[in-house]
C-alpha atoms as a PDB file:
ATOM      1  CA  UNK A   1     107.346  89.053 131.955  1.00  0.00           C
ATOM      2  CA  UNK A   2     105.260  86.621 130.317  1.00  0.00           C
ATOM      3  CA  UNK A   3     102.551  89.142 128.638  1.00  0.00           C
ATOM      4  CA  UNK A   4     105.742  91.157 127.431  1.00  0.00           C
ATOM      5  CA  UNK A   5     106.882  88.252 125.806  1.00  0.00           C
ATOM      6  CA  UNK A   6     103.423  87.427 123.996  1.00  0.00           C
ATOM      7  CA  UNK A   7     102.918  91.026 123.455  1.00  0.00           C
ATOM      8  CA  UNK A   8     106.306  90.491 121.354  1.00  0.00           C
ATOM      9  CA  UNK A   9     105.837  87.300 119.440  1.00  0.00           C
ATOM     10  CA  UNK A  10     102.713  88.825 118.033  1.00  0.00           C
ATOM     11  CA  UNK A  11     103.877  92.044 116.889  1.00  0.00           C
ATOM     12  CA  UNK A  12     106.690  89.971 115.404  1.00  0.00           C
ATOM     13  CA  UNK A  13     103.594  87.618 113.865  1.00  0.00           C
ATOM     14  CA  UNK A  14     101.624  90.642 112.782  1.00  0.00           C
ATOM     15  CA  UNK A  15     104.834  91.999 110.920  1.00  0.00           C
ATOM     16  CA  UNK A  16     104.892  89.065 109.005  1.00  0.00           C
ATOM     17  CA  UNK A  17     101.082  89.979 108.102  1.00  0.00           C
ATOM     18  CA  UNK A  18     101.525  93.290 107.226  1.00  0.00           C
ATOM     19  CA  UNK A  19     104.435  91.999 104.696  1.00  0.00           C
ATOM     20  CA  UNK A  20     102.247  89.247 103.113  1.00  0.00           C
ATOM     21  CA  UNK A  21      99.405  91.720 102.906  1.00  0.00           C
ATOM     22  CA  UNK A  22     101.056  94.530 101.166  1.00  0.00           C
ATOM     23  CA  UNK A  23     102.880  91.736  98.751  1.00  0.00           C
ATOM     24  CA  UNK A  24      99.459  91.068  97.832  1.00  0.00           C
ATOM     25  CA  UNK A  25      97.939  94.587  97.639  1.00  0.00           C
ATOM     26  CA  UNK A  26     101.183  94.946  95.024  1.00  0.00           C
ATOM     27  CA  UNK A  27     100.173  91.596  93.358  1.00  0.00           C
ATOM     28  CA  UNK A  28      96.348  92.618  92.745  1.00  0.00           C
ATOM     29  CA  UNK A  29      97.913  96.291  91.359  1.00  0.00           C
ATOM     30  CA  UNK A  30      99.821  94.846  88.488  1.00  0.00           C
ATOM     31  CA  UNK A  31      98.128  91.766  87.935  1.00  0.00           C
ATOM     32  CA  UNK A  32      96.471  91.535  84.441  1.00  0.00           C
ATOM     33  CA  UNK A  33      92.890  91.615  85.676  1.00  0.00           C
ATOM     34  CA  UNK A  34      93.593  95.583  87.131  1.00  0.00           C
ATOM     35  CA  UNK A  35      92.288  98.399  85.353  1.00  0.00           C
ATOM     36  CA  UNK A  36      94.574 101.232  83.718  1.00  0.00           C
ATOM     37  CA  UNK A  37      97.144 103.616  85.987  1.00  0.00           C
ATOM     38  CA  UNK A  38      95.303 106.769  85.891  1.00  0.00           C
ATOM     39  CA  UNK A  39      97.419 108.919  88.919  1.00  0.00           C
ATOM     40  CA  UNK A  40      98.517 108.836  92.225  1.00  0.00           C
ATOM     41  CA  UNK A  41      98.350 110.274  95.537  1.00  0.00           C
ATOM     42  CA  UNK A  42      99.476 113.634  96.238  1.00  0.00           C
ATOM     43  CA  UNK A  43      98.737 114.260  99.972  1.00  0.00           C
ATOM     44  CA  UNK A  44      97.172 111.983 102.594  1.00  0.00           C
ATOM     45  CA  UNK A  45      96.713 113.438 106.278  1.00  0.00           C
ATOM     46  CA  UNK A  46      95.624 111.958 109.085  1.00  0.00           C
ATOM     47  CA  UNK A  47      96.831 108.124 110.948  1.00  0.00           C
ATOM     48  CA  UNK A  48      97.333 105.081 109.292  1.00  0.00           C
ATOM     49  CA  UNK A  49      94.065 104.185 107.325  1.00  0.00           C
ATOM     50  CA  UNK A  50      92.305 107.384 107.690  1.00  0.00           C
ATOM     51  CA  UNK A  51      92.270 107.347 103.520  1.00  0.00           C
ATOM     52  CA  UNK A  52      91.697 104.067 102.014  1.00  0.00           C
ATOM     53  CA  UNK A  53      90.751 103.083  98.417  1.00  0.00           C
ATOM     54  CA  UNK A  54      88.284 100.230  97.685  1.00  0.00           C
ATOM     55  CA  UNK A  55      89.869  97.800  94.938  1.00  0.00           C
ATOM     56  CA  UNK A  56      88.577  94.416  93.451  1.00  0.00           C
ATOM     57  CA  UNK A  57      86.351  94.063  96.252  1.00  0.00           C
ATOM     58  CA  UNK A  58      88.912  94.921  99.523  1.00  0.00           C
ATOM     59  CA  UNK A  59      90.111  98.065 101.555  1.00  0.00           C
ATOM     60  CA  UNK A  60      93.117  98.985 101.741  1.00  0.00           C
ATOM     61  CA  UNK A  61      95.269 102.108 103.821  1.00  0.00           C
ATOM     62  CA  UNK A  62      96.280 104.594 101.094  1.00  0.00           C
ATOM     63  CA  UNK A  63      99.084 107.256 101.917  1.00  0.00           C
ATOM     64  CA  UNK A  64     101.500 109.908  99.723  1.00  0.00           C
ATOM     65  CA  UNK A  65     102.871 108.345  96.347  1.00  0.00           C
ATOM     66  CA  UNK A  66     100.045 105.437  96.415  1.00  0.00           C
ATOM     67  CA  UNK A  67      98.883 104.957  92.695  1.00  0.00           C
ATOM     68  CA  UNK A  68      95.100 105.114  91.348  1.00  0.00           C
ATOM     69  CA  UNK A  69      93.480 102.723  89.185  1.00  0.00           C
ATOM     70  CA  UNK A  70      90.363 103.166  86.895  1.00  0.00           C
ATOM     71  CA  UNK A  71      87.489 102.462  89.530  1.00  0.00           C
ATOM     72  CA  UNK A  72      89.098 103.040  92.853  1.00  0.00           C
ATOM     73  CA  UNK A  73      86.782 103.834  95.072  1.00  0.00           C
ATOM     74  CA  UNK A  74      88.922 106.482  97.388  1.00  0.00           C
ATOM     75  CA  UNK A  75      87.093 107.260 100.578  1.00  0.00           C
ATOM     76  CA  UNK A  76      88.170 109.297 104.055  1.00  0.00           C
ATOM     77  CA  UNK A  77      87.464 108.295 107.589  1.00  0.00           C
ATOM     78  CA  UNK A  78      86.458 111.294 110.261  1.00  0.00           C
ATOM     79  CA  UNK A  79      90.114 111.722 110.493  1.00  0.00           C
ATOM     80  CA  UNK A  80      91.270 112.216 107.116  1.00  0.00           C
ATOM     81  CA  UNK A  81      91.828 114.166 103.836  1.00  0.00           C
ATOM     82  CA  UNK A  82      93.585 113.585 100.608  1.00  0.00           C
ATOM     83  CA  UNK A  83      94.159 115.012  96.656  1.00  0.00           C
ATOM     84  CA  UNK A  84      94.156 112.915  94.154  1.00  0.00           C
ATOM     85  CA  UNK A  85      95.970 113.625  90.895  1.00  0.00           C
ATOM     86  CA  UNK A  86      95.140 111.129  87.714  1.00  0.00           C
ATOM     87  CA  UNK A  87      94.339 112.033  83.942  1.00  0.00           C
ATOM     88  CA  UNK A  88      91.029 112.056  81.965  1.00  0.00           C
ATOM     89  CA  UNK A  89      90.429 110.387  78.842  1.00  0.00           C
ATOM     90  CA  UNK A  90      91.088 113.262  76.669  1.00  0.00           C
ATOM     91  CA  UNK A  91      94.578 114.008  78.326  1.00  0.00           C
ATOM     92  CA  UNK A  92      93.628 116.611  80.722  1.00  0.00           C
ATOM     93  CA  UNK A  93      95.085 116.608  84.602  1.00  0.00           C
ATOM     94  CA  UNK A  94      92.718 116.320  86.855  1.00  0.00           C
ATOM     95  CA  UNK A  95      93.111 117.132  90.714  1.00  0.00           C
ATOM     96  CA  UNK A  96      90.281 115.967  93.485  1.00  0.00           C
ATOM     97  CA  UNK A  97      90.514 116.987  97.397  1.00  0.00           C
ATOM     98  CA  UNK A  98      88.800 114.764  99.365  1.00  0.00           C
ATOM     99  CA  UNK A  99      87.355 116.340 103.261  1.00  0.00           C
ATOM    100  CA  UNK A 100      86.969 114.178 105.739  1.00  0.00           C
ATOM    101  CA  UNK A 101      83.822 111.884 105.341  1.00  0.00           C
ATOM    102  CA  UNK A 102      83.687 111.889 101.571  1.00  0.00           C
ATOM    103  CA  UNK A 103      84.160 109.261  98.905  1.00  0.00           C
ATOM    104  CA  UNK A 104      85.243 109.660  95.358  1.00  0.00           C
ATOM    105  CA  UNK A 105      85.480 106.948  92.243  1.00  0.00           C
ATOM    106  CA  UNK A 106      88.544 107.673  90.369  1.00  0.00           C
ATOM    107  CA  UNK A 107      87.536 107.139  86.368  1.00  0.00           C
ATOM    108  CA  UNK A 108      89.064 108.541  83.318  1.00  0.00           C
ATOM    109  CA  UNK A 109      85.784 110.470  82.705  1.00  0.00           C
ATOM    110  CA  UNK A 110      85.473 112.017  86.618  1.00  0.00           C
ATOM    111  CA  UNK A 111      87.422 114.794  86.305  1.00  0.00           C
ATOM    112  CA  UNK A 112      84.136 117.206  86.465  1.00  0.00           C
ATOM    113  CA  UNK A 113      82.981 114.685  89.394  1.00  0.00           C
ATOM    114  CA  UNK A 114      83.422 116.003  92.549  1.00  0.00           C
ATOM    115  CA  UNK A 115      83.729 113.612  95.880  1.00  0.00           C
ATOM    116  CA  UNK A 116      80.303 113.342  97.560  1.00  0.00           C
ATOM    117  CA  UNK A 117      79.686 113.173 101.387  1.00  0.00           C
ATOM    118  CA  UNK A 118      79.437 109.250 102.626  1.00  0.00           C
ATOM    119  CA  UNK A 119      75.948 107.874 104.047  1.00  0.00           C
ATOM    120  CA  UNK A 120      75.612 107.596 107.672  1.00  0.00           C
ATOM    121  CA  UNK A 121      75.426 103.496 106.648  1.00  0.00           C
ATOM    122  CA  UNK A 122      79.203 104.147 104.562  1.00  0.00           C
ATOM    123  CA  UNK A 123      80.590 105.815 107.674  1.00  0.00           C
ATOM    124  CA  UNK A 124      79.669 102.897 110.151  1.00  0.00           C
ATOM    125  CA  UNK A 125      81.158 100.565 107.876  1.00  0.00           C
ATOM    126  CA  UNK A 126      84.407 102.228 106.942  1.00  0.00           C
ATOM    127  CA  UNK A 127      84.722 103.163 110.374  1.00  0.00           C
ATOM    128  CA  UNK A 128      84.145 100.165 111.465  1.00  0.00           C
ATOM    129  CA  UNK A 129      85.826  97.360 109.068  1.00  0.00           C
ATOM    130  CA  UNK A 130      89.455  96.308 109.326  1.00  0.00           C
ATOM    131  CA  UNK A 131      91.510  96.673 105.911  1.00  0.00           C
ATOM    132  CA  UNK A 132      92.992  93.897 103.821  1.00  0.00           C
ATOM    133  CA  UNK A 133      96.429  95.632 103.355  1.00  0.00           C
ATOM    134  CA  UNK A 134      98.146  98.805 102.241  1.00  0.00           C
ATOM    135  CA  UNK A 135      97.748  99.542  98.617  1.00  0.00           C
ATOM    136  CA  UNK A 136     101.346 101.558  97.998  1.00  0.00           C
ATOM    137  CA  UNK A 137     104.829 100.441  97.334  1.00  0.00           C
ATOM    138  CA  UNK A 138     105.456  98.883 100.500  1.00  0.00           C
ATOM    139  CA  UNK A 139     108.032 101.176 101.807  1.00  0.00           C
ATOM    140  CA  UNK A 140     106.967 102.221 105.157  1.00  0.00           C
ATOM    141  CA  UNK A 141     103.441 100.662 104.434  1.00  0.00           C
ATOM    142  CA  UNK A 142     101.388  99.702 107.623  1.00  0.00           C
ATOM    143  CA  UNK A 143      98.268  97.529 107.802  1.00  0.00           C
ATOM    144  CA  UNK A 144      95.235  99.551 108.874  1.00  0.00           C
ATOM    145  CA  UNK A 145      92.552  97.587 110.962  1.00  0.00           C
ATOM    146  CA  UNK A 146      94.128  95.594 113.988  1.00  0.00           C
ATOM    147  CA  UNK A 147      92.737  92.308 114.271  1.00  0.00           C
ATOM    148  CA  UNK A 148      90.456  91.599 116.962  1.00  0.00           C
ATOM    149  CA  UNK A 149      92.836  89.197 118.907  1.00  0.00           C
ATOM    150  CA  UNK A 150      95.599  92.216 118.837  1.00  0.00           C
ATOM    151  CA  UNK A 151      93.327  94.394 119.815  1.00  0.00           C
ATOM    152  CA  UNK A 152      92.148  92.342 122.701  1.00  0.00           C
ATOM    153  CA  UNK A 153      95.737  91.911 123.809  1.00  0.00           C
ATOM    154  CA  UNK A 154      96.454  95.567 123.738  1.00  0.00           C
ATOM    155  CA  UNK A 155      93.400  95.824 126.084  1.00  0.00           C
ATOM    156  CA  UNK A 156      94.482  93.401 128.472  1.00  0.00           C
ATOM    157  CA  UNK A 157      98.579  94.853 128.176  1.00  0.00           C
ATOM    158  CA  UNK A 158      96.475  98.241 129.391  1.00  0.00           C
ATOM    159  CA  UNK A 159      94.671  96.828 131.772  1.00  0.00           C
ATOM    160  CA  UNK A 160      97.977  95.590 133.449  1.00  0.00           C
ATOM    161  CA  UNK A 161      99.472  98.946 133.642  1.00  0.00           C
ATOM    162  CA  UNK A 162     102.148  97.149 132.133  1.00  0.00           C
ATOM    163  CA  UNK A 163     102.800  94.783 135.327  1.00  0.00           C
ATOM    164  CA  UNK A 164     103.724  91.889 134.003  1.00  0.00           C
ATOM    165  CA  UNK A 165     104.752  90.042 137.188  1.00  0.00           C
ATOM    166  CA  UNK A 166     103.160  86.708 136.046  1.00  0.00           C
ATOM    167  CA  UNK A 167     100.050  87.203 138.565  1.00  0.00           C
ATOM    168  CA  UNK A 168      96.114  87.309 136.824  1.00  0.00           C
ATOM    169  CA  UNK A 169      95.214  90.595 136.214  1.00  0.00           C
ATOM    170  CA  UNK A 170      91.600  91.533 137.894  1.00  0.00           C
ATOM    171  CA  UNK A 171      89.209  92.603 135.020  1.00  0.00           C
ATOM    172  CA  UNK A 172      88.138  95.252 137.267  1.00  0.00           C
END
């Protein structure tokens, strides 16, 4: 009963987080230091996180509807795809598909640029790193990347088998 009870107050705690994180990923999109709209997202597949954009420095989960700034850095994990619709300089539409594996920069001059296939070094750390936030509107929005300490608790919760009788659990 106890471990249900944790389990609880910090999905409740990590709630909060995901709020506070995607009130910020909204903050840094129309805060006066963000480069121009140039599109949005057209199609995402994959879970949670499995397309992310790199802005001002953090990662964050990118899904259907998400807009594009100048410089986005728009990359897919090993279990992810995504097209990208934004508008050159000159006016023209421009439409990118991303495979999984591949990164793109979104700039008002890229729509000849096609996405590129990600370094062995860009995979480990995409793969690897826990996001900041979610950059869309915040309906539905999840935070990709589960903290360590979550992540540790959803080992022990398995570990369990879900009894939650108030005994230790054997790590073996």
């Amino acid at each position: 009963m106890r471990l249900t009870k944790f389990i609880a107050v910090l999905a409740a705690s990590a709630g909060a987080l995901t709020f506070a994180q995607t009130a910020v990923a909204q903050d840094e999109a129309g805060s006066g230091s963000t480069p121009d709209l140039q599109g949005d997202v057209v199609e995402a597949t994959g879970d949670t996180g499995s397309v992310v954009v790199e802005r001002q420095g953090n990662l964050y989960s990118l899904s259907e509807g998400d807009d594009l700034f100048e410089g986005d850095i728009v990359q897919t994990t090993s279990g992810g795809t995504t097209t990208l619709e934004f508008t050159a300089a000159n006016g023209t539409p421009c439409s990118v598909t991303l495979e999984p594996l591949e990164i793109f920069t979104v700039s008002a001059a890229s729509c000849s640029s096609s996405p590129v296939a990600m370094t062995s070094t860009q995979i480990a750390a995409l793969e690897g790193t826990a996001v900041a936030g979610t950059a869309g509107s915040g309906v539905g929005a999840a935070v990709f990347g589960i903290p360590a300490g979550l992540a540790a608790i959803g080992g022990v919760a398995a570990a369990t088998g879900g009894d939650d009788d108030g005994t230790p659990a054997s790590p073996g």
